[in-house]
Every structure is written in C-alpha cells, then in structure tokens.
C-alpha atoms as a PDB file:
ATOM      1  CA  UNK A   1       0.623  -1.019  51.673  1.00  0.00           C
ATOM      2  CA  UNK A   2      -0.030   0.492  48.373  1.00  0.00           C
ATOM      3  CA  UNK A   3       0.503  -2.985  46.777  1.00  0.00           C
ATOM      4  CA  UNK A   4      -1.704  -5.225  49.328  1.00  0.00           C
ATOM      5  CA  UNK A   5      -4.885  -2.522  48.140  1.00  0.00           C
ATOM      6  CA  UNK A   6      -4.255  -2.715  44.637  1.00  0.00           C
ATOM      7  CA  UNK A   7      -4.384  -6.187  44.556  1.00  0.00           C
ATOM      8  CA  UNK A   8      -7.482  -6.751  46.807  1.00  0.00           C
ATOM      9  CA  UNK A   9      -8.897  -4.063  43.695  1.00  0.00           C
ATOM     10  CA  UNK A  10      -7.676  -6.174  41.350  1.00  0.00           C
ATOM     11  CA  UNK A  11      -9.036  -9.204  43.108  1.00  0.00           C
ATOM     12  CA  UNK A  12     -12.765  -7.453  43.496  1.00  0.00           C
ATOM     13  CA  UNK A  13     -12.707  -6.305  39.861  1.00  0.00           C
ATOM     14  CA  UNK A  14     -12.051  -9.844  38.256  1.00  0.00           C
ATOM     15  CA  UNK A  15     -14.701 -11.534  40.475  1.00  0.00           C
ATOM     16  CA  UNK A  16     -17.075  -8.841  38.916  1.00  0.00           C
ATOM     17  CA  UNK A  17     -16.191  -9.590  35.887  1.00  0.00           C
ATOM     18  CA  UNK A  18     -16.707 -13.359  36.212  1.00  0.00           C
ATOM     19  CA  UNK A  19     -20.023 -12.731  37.814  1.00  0.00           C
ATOM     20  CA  UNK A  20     -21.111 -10.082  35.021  1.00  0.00           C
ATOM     21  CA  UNK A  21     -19.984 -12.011  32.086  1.00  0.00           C
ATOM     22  CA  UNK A  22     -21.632 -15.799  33.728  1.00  0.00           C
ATOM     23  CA  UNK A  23     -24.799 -13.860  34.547  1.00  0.00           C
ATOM     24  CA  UNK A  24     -24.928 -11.919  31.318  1.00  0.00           C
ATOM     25  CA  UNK A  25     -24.476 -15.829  29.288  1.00  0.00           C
ATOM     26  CA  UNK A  26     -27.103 -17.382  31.682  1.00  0.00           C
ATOM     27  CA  UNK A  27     -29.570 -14.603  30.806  1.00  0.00           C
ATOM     28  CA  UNK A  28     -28.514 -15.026  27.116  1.00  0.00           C
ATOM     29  CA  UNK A  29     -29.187 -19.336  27.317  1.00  0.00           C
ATOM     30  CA  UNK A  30     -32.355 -18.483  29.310  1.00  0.00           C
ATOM     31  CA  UNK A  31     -33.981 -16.449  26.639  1.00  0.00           C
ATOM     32  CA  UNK A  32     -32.537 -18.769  23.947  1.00  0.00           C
ATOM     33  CA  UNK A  33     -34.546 -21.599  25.441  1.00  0.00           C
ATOM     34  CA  UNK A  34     -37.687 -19.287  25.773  1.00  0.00           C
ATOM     35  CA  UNK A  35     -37.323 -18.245  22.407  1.00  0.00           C
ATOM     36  CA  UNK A  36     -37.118 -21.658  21.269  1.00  0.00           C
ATOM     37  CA  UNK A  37     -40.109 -22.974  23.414  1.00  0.00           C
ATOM     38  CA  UNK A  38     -42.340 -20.397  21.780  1.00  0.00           C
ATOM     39  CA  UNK A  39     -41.701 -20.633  18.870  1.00  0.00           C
ATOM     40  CA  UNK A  40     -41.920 -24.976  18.871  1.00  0.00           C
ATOM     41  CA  UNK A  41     -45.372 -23.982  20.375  1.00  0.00           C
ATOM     42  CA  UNK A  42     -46.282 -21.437  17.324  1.00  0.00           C
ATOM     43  CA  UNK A  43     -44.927 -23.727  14.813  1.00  0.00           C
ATOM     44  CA  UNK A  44     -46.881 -26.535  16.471  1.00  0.00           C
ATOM     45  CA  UNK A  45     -49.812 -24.623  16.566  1.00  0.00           C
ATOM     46  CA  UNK A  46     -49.977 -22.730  12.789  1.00  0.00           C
ATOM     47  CA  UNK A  47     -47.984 -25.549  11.128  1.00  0.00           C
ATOM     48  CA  UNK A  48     -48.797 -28.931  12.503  1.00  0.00           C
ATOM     49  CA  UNK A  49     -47.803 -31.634  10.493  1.00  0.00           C
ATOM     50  CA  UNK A  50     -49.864 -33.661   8.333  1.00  0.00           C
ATOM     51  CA  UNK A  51     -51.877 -36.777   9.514  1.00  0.00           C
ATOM     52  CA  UNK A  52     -50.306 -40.419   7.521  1.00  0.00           C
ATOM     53  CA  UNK A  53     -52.758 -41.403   5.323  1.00  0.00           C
ATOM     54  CA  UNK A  54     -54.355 -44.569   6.818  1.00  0.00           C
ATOM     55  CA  UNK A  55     -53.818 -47.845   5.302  1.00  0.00           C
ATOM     56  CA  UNK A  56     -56.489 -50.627   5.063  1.00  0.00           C
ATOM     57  CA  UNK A  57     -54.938 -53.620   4.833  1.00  0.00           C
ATOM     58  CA  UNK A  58     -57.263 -56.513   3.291  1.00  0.00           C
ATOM     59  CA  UNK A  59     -57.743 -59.290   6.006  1.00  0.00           C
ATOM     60  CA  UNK A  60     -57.771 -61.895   3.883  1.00  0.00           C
ATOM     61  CA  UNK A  61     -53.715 -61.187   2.463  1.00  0.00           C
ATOM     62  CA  UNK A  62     -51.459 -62.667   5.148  1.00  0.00           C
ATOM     63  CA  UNK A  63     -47.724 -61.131   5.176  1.00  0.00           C
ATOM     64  CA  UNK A  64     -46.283 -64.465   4.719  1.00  0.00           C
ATOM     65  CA  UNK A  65     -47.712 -64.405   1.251  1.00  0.00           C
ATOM     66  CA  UNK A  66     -46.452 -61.335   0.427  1.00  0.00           C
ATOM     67  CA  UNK A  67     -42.877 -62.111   0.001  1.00  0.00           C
ATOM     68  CA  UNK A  68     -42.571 -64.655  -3.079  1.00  0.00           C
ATOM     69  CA  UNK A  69     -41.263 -67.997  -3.055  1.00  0.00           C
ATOM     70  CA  UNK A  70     -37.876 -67.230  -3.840  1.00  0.00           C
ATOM     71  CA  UNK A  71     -37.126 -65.546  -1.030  1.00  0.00           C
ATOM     72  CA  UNK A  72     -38.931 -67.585   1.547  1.00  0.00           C
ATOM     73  CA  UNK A  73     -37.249 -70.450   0.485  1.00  0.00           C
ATOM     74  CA  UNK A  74     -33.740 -68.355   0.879  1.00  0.00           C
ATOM     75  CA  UNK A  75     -34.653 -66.853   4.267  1.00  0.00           C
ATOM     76  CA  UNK A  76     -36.181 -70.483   5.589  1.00  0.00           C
ATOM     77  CA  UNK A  77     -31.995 -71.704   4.573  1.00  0.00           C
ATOM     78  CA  UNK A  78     -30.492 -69.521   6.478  1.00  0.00           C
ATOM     79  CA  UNK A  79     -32.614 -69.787   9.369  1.00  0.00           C
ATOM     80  CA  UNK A  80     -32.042 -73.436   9.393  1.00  0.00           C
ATOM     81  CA  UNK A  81     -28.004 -73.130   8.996  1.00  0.00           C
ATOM     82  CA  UNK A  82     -28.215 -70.952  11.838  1.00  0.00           C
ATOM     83  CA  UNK A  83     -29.892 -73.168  13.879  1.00  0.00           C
ATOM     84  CA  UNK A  84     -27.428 -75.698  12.970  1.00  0.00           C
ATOM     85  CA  UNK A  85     -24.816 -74.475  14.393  1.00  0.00           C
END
C-alpha cells in the first residue's frame, strides 16, 4: 500500500510541476510580447522614420529614353529570340 501512495505523490507532484513551469513560460512569452508592443508603439511614436524625399519627375522625359541606345537595341534582341522560340 505504501508503494500505490507514493506513486499517486509522485504522480501529483510532476503534474505540478508541468503546470508551474508551462504557466510560469506562458506568463514569461506574454509579457515578452507586451514588452515588445510598447515599446514598437514608443519607438513609433518618439522615433518615426523619416518621410522619402519626393521626386518630380519632368513630364516631358519618357523612361524609354532614359536607357541609351545600346541597350535598347540589346534588350529589343533578346526579346525577339525569345519570342522565336
């Protein structure tokens, strides 16, 4: 009888430690993600990042223009032996 109460002990005492040690690393993940929320939001908030410059792009310059001839002509070849295949 001795040995059919020890083990039920046994038995209670390692599913207390399972549930202490799972709770005690699902508290320690829960405030890890809190922690990291707030402070995304304080970083966010003191030290946003800075804005891109705008760039005005003159209407009357077309990007086809803007490579030179070289490589157009180099690009239009290999388009066209791709199509022939």
């Amino acid at each position: 009888m001795q040995n059919i109460a020890s083990e039920s002990t046994l038995l209670e005492q390692g599913i207390d430690m399972m549930l202490y040690g799972m709770g005690s690393v699902f508290v320690f993940l829960l405030a890890l993600v809190v922690a990291i929320s707030l402070l995304s939001k304080f970083i966010e908030k003191f030290f946003p990042e800075p804005l891109a410059p705008l760039v005005s792009v003159d209407p009357g310059v077309s990007v086809a223009t803007a490579a030179d001839p070289l490589t157009t002509k180099i690009i239009q070849a290999a388009i066209d032996q791709h199509r022939a295949r």
